[in-house]
Protein backbone atom coordinates (compact mmCIF):
# COMPACT_ATOMS: atom_id res chain seq x y z
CA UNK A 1 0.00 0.00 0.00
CA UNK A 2 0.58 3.41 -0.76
CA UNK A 3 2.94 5.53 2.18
CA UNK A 4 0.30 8.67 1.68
CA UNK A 5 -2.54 5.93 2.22
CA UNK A 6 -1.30 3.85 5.12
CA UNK A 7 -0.88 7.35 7.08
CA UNK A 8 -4.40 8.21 5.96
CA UNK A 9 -5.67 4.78 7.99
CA UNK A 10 -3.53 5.81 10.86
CA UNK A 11 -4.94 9.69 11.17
CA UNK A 12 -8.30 8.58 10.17
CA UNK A 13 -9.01 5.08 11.77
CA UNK A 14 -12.68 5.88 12.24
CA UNK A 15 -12.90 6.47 8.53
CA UNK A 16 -11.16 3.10 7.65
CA UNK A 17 -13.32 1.11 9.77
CA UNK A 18 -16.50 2.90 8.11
CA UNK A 19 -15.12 1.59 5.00
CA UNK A 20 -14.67 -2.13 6.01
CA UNK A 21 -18.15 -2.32 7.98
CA UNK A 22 -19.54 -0.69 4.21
CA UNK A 23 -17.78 -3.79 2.23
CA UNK A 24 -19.54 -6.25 4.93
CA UNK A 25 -22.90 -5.14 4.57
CA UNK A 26 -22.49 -5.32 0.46
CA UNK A 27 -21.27 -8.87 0.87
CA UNK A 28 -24.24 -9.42 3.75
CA UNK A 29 -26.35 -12.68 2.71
CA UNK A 30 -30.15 -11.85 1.92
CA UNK A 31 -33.13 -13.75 2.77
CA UNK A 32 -35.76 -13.68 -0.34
CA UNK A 33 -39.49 -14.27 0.62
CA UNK A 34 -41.96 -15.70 -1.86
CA UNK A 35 -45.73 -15.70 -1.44
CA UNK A 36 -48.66 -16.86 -3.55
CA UNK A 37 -52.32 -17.44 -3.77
CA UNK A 38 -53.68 -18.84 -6.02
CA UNK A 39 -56.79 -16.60 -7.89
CA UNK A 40 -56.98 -13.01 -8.21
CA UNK A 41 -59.79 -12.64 -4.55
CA UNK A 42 -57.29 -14.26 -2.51
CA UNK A 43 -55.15 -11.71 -0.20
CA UNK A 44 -51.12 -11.99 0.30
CA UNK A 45 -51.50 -9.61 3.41
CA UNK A 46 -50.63 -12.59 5.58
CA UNK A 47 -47.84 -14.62 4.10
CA UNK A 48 -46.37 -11.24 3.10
CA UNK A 49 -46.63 -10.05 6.77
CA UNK A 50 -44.76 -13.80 8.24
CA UNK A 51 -42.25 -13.56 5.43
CA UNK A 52 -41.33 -9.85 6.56
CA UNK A 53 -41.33 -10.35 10.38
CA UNK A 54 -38.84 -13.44 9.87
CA UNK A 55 -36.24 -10.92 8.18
CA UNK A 56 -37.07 -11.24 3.99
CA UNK A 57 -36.10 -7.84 3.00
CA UNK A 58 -37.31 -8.52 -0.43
CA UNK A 59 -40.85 -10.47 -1.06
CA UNK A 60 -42.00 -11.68 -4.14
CA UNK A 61 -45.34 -11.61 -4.94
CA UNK A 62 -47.52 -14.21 -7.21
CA UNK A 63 -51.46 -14.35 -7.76
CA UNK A 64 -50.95 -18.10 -9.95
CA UNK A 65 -52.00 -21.63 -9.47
CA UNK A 66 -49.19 -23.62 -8.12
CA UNK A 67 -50.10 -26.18 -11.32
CA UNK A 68 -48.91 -23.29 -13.88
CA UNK A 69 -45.46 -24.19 -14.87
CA UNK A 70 -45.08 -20.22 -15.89
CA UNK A 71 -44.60 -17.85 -12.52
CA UNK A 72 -43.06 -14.88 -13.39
CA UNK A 73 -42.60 -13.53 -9.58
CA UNK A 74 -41.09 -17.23 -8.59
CA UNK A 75 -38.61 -17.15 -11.43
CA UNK A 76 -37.45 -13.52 -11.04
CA UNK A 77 -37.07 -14.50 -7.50
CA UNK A 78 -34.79 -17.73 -8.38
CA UNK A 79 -32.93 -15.12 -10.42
CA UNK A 80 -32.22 -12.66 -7.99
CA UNK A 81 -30.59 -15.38 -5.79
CA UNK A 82 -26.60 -14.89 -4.88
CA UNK A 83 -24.64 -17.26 -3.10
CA UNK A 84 -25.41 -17.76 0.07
CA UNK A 85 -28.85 -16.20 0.32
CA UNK A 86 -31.74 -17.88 1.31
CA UNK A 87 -35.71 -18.23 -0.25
CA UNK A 88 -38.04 -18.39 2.45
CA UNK A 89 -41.75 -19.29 2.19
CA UNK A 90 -44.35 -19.81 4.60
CA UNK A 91 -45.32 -23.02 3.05
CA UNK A 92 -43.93 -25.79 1.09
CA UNK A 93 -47.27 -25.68 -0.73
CA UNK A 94 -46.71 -22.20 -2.04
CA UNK A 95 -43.26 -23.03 -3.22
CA UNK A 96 -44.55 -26.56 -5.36
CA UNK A 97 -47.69 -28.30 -6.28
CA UNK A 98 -45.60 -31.81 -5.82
CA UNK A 99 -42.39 -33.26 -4.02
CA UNK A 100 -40.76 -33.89 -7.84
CA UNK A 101 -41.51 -29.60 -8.10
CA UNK A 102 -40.13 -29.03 -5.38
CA UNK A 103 -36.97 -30.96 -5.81
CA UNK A 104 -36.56 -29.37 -9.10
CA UNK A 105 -36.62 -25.57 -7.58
CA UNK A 106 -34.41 -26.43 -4.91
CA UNK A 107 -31.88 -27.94 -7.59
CA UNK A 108 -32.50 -24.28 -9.28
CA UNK A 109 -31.93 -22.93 -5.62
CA UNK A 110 -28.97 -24.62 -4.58
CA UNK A 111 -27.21 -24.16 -8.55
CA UNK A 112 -27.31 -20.39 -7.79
CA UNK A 113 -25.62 -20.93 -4.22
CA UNK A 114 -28.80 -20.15 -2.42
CA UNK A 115 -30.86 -22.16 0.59
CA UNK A 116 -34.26 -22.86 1.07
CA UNK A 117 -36.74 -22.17 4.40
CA UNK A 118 -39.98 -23.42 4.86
CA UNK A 119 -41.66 -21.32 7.81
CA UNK A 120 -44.32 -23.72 8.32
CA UNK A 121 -42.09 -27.13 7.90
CA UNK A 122 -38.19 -26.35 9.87
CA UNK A 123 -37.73 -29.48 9.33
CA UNK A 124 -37.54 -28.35 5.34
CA UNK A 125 -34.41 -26.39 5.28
CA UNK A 126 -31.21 -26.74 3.17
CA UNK A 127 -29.36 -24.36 4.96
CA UNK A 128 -29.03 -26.95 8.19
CA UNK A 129 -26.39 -28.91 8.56
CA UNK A 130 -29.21 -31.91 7.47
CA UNK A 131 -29.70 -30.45 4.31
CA UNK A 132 -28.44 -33.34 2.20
CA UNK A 133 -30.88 -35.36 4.53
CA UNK A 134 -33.97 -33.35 3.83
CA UNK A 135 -33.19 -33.60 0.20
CA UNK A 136 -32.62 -37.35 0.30
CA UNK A 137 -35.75 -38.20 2.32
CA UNK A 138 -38.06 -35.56 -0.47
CA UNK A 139 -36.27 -37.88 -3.21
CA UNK A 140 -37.65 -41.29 -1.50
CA UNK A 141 -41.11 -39.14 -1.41
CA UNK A 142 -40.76 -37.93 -4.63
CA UNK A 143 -40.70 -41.47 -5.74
CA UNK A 144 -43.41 -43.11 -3.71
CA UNK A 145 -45.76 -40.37 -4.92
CA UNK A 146 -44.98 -41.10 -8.76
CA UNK A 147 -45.37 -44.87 -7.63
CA UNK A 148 -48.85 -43.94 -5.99
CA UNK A 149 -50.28 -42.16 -9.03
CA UNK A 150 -49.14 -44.83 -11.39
CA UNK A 151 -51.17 -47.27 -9.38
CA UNK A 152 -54.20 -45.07 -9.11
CA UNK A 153 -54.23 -44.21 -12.57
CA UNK A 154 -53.87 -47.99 -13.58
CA UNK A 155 -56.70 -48.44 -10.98
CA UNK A 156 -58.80 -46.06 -12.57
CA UNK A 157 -58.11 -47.36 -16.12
CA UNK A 158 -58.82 -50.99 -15.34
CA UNK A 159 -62.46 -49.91 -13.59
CA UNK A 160 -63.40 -47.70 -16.43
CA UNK A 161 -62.88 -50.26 -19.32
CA UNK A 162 -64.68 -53.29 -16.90
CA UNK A 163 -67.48 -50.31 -17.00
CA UNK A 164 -67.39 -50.40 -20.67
CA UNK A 165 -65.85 -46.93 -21.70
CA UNK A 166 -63.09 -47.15 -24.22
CA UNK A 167 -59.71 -45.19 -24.69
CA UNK A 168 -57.90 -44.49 -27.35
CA UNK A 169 -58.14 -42.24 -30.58
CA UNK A 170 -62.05 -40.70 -30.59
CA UNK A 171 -63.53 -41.49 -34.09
CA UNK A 172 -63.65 -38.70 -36.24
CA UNK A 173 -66.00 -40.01 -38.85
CA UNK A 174 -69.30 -41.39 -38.11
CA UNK A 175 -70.27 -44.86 -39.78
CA UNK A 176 -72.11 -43.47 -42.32
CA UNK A 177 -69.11 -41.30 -43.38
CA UNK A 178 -66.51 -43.88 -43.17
CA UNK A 179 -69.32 -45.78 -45.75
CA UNK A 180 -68.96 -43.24 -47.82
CA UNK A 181 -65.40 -43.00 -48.06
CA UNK A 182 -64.93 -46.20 -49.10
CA UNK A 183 -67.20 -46.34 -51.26
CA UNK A 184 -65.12 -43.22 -53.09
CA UNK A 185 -61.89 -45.10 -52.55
CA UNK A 186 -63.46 -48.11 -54.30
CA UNK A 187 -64.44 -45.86 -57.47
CA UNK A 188 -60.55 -44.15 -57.60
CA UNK A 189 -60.93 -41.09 -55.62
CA UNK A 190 -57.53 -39.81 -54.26
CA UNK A 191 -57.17 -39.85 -50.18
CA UNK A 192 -56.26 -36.54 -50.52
CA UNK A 193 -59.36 -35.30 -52.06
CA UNK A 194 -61.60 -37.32 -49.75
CA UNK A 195 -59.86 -35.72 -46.63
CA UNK A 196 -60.55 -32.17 -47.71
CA UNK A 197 -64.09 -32.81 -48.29
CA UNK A 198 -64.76 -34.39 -44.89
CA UNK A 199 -61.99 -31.46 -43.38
CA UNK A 200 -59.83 -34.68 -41.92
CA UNK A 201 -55.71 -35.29 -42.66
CA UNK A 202 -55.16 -37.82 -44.98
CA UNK A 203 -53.62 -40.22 -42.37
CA UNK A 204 -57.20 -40.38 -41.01
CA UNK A 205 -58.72 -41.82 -44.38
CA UNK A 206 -55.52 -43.98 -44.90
CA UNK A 207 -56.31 -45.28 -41.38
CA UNK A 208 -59.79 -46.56 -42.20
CA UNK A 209 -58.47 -47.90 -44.98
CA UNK A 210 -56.22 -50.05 -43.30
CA UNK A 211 -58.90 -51.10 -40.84
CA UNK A 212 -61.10 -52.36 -42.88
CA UNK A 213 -58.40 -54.27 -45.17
């Protein structure tokens, strides 16, 4: 350093130490709040007023359903993130509408350098020394939820076709049109031609076709 400067630091210690406490506080981690409802009537008065007594000095606001893959306010949030701040939410429900969501924020989270807080869940936090834990044990959930749907929705499938309702490809044509048709593919007509008049692609004519070869 400089002569002229290390006497400055020397006459002007209070100065000096002003300067170092400045470069702290820019440096300072931040904690990031983000609140949502879900329709327009609902009110972020309360989350908003949690996430500010528990020291967010920033809080991002979203009026969304936690199904829409598109939140502006959560991604601009994500974005903001530094290393070693933390997003806090009141919820885990306002954060993700599933486990495998909210794994895949928190992998967005921890990528910028950044911890989560769940005001409503401690036991959800990533910036404890059982953060690896917490992530582990949402993994095993994770998968035991996609396990559970699968079943359900194989459960549901199996009842509705013993009920008689079918799946698959809806008709397009009625049985009187499909008559038609190939009755006009008989006499030449081109597929293409056909599909136009009955406003259908031509893979749907070659289709029937096939079926009833």
């Amino acid at each position: 350093m400089h002569k002229s400067r290390i006497m400055h630091h020397i006459l002007n210690p209070e100065k000096s130490t002003r300067c170092l406490m400045h470069n702290s506080d820019a440096q300072k981690a931040m904690l990031f709040g983000y609140a949502r409802v879900s329709t327009e009537g609902q009110d972020l008065a309360g989350q908003v007023a949690q996430l500010t007594a528990a020291g967010c000095e920033r809080v991002y606001r979203e009026k969304m359903s936690g199904a829409s893959a598109e939140r502006p306010q959560l991604r601009a949030a994500i974005k903001a993130l530094a290393d070693g701040d933390t997003l806090v939410v009141v919820a885990v429900d306002r954060l993700a509408r599933d486990t495998r969501d909210l794994l895949n924020i928190l992998h967005e989270i921890r990528q910028a350098g950044a911890g989560f807080r769940s005001l409503s869940e401690p036991i959800v936090d990533t910036t404890s020394e059982l953060a690896d834990v917490v992530l582990a044990v949402l993994g095993i959930a994770a998968k035991w939820e996609r396990a559970r749907l699968k079943e359900r929705t194989a459960s549901g499938r199996a009842h509705a076709q013993a009920q008689g309702v079918k799946f698959g490809r809806k008709n397009l044509l009625t049985a009187h049109q499909q008559k038609e048709i190939m009755d006009r593919l008989a006499a030449g007509e081109p597929q293409r031609a056909i599909a136009r008049s009955y406003n259908v692609s031509q893979s749907t004519i070659s289709r029937l076709l096939k079926t009833d070869t």
